[in-house]
C-alpha atoms as a PDB file:
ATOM      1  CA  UNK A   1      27.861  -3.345 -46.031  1.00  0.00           C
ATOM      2  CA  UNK A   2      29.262  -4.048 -42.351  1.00  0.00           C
ATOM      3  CA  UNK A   3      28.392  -0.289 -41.477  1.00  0.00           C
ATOM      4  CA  UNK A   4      24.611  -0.698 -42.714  1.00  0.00           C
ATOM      5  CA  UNK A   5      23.981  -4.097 -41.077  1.00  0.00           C
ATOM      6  CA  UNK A   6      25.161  -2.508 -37.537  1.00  0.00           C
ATOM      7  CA  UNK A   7      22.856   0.988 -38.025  1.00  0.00           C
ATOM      8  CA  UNK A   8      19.821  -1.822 -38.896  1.00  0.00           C
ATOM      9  CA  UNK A   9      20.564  -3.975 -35.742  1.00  0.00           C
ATOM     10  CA  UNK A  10      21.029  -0.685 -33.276  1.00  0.00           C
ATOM     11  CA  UNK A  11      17.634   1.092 -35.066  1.00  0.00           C
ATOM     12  CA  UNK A  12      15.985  -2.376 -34.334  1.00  0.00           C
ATOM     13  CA  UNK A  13      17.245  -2.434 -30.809  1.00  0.00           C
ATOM     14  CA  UNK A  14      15.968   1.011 -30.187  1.00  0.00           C
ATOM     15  CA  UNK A  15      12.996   0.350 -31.443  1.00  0.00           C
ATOM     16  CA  UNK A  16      12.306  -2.677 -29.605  1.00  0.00           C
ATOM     17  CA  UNK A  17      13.209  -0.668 -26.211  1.00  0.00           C
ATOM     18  CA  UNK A  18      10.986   2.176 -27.184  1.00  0.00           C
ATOM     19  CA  UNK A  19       7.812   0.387 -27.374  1.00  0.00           C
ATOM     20  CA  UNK A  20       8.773  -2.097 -24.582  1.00  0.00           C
ATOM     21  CA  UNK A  21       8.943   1.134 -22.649  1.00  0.00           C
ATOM     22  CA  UNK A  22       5.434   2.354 -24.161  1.00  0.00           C
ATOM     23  CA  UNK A  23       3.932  -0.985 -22.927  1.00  0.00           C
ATOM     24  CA  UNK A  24       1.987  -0.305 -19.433  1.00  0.00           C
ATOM     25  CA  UNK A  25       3.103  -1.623 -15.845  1.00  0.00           C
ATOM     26  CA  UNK A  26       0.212  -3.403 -13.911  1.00  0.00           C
ATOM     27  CA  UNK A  27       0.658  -4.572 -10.529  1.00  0.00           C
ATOM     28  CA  UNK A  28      -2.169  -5.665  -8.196  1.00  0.00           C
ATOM     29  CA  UNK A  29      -1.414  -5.615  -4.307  1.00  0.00           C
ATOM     30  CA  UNK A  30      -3.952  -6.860  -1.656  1.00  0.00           C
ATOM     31  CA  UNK A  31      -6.533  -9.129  -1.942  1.00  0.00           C
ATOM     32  CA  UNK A  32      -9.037  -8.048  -4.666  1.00  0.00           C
ATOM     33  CA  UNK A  33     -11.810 -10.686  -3.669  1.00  0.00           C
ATOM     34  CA  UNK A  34     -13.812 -11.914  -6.980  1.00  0.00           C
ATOM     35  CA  UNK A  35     -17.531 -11.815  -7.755  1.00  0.00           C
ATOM     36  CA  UNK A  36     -17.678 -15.791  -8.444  1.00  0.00           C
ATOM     37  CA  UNK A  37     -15.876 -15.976  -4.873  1.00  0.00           C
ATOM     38  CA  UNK A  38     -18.575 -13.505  -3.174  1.00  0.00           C
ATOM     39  CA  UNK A  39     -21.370 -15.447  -4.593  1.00  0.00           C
ATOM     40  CA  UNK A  40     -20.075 -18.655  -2.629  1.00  0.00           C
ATOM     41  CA  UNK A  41     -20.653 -16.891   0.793  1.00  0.00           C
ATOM     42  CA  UNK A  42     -24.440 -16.329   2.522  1.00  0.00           C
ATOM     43  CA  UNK A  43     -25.236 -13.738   5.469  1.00  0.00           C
ATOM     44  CA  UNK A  44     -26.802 -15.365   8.302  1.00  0.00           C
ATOM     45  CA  UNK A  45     -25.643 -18.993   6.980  1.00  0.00           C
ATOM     46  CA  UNK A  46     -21.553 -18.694   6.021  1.00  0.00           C
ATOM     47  CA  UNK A  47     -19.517 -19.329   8.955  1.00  0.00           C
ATOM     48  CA  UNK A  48     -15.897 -17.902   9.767  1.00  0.00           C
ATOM     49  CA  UNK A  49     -14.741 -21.065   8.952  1.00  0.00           C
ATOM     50  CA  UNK A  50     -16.835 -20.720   5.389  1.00  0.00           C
ATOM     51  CA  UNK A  51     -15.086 -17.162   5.072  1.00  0.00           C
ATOM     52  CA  UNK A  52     -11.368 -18.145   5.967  1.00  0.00           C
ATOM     53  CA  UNK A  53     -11.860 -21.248   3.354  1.00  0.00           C
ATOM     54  CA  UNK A  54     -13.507 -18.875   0.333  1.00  0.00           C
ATOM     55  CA  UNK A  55     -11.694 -15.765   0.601  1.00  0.00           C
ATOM     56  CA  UNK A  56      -8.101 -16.617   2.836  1.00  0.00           C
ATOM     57  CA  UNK A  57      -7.008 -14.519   5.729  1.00  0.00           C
ATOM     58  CA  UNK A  58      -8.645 -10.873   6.221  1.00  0.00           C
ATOM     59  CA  UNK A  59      -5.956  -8.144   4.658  1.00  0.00           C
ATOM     60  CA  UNK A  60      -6.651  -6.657   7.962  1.00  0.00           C
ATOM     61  CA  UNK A  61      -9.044  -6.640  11.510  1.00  0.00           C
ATOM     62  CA  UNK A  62     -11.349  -3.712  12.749  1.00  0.00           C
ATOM     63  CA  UNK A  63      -9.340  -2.418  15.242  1.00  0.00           C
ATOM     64  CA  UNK A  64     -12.716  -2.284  18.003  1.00  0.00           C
ATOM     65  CA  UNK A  65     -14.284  -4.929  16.700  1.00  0.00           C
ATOM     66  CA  UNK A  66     -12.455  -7.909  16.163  1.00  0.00           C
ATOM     67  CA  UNK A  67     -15.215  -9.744  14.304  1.00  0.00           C
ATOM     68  CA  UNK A  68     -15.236  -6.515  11.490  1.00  0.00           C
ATOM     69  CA  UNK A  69     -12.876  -7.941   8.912  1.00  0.00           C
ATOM     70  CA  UNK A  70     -11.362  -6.163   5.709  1.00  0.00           C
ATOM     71  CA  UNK A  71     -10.370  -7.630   2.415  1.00  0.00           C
ATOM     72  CA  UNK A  72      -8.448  -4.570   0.673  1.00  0.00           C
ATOM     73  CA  UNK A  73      -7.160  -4.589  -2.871  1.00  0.00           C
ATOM     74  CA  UNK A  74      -6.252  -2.301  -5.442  1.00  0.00           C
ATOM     75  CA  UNK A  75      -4.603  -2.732  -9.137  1.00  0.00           C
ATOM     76  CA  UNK A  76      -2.480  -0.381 -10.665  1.00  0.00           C
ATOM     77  CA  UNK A  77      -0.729   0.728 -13.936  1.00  0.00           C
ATOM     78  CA  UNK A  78       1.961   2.934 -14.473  1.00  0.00           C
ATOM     79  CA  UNK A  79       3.214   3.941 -18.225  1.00  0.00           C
ATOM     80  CA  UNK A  80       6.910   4.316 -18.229  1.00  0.00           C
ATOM     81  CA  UNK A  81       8.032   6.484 -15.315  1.00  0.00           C
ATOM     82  CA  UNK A  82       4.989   8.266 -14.917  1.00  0.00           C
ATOM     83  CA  UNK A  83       3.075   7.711 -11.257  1.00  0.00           C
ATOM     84  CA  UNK A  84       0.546   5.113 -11.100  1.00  0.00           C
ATOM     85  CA  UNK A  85      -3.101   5.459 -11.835  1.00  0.00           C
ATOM     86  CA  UNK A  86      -5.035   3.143  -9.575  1.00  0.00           C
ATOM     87  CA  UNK A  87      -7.678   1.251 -12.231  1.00  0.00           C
ATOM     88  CA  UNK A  88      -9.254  -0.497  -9.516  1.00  0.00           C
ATOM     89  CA  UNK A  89      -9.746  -0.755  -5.645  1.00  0.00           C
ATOM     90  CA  UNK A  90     -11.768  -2.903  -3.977  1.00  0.00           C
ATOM     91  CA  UNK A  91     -12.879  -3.016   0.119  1.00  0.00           C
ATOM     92  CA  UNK A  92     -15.121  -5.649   1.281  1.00  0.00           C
ATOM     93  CA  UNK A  93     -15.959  -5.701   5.055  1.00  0.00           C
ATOM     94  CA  UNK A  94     -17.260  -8.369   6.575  1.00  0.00           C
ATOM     95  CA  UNK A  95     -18.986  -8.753   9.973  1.00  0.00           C
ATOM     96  CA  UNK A  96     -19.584 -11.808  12.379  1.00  0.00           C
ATOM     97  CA  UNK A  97     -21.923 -12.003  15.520  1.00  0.00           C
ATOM     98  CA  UNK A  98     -21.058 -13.572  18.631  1.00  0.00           C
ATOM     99  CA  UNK A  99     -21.685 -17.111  17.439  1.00  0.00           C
ATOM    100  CA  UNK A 100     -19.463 -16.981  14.280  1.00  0.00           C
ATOM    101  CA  UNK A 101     -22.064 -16.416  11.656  1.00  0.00           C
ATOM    102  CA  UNK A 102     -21.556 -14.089   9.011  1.00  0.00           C
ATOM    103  CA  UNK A 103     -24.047 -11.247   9.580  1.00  0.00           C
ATOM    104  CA  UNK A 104     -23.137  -8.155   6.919  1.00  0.00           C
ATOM    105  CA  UNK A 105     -20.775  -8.087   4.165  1.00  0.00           C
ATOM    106  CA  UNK A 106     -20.697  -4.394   2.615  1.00  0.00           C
ATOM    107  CA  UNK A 107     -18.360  -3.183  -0.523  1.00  0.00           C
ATOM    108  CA  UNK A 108     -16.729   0.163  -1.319  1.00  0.00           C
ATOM    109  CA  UNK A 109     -14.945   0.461  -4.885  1.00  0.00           C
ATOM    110  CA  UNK A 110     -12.375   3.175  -5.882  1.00  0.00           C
ATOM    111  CA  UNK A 111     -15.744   5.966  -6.336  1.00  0.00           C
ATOM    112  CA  UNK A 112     -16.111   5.336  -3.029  1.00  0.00           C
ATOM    113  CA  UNK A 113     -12.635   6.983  -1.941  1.00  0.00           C
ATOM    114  CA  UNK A 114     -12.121  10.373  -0.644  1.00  0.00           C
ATOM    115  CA  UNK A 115      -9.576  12.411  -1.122  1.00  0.00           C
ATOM    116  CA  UNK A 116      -7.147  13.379   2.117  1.00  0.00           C
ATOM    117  CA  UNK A 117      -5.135  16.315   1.785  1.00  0.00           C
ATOM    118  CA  UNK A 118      -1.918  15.775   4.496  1.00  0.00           C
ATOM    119  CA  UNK A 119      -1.081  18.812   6.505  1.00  0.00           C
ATOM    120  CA  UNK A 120       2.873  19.502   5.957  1.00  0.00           C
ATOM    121  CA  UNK A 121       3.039  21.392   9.457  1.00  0.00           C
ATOM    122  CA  UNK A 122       5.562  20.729  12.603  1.00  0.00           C
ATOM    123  CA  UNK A 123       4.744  19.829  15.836  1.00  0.00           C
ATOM    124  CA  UNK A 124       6.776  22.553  17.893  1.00  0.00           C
ATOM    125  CA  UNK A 125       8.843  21.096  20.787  1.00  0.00           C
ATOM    126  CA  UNK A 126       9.631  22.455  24.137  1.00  0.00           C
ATOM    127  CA  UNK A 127      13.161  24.081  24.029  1.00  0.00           C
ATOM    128  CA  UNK A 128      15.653  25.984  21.409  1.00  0.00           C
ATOM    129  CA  UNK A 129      17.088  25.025  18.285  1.00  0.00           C
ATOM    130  CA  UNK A 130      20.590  23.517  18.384  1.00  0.00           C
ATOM    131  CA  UNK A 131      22.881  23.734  15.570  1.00  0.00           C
ATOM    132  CA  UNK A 132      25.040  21.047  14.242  1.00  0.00           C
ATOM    133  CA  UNK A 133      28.119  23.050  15.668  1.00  0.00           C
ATOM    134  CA  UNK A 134      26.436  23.208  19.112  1.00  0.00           C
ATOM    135  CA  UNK A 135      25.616  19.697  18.952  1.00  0.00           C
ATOM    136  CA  UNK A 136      29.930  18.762  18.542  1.00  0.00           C
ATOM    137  CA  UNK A 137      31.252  20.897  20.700  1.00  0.00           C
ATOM    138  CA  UNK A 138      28.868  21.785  22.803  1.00  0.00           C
ATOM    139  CA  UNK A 139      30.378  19.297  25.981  1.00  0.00           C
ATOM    140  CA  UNK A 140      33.981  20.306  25.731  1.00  0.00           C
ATOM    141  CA  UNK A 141      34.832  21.616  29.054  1.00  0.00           C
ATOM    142  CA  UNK A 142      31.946  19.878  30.606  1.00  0.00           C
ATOM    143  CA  UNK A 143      33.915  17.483  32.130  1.00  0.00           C
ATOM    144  CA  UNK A 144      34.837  17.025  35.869  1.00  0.00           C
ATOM    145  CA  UNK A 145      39.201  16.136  35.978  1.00  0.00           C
ATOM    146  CA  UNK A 146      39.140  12.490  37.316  1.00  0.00           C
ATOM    147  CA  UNK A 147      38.432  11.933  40.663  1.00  0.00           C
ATOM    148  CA  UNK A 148      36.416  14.759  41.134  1.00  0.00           C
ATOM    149  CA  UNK A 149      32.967  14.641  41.611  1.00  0.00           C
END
């Protein structure tokens, strides 16, 4: 009876990880900045003041403009230990003129995206490879006896 009740209560525990670990993983990082939130804001009437009080801080600045700001978000889900697909992503851009007065807010979603491909190449440097060996013992006998210069 005391063997069955324990093969019950470990089946039960595996089944309770196994479709805790089926269950997806959703994070959200950034600032993803909501409709009922963009609706509150006016070009050519909302301020910066209006902006910083609807929407917070920019996630980041243009970096030549410094009245271009960015509100960048993205939500993700990961099942188990696969990688994460990315369900959403959101950029809003915002610009000011000279007076403080918002003057463009534009949108890009996740269709927007393009795809980068990163080059896995070197940059050569001037001079010869030195091997860890070279790099230990490569001073010994280098030295001037003290008081010699």
């Amino acid at each position: 009876m005391r063997r069955h009740r324990t093969t019950a209560v470990l089946a039960a525990m595996t089944l309770a990880v196994a479709v805790t670990a089926c269950a997806p993983i959703r994070a959200t990082r950034g600032n993803i900045v909501e409709d009922e939130k963009l609706a509150e804001l006016a070009v050519g009437s909302s301020t910066v003041n209006d902006v910083l009080d609807v929407l917070g801080s920019p996630t980041t600045v243009g970096t030549f403009n410094e009245r271009v700001w960015y509100y960048i978000g993205q939500r993700t889900e990961r099942m188990s230990f696969f990688e994460p697909d990315i369900i959403e992503r959101r950029v809003l851009m915002v610009a000011f003129d000279e007076t403080g007065v918002l003057q463009q807010m534009e949108e890009r979603g996740l269709d927007d995206a393009q795809d980068v491909e990163l080059v896995e190449r070197e940059t050569p440097t001037l001079g010869r490879r030195i091997t860890f060996f070279e790099q230990m013992f490569g001073n010994l006998g280098r030295f001037s006896p003290a008081g010699e210069e």
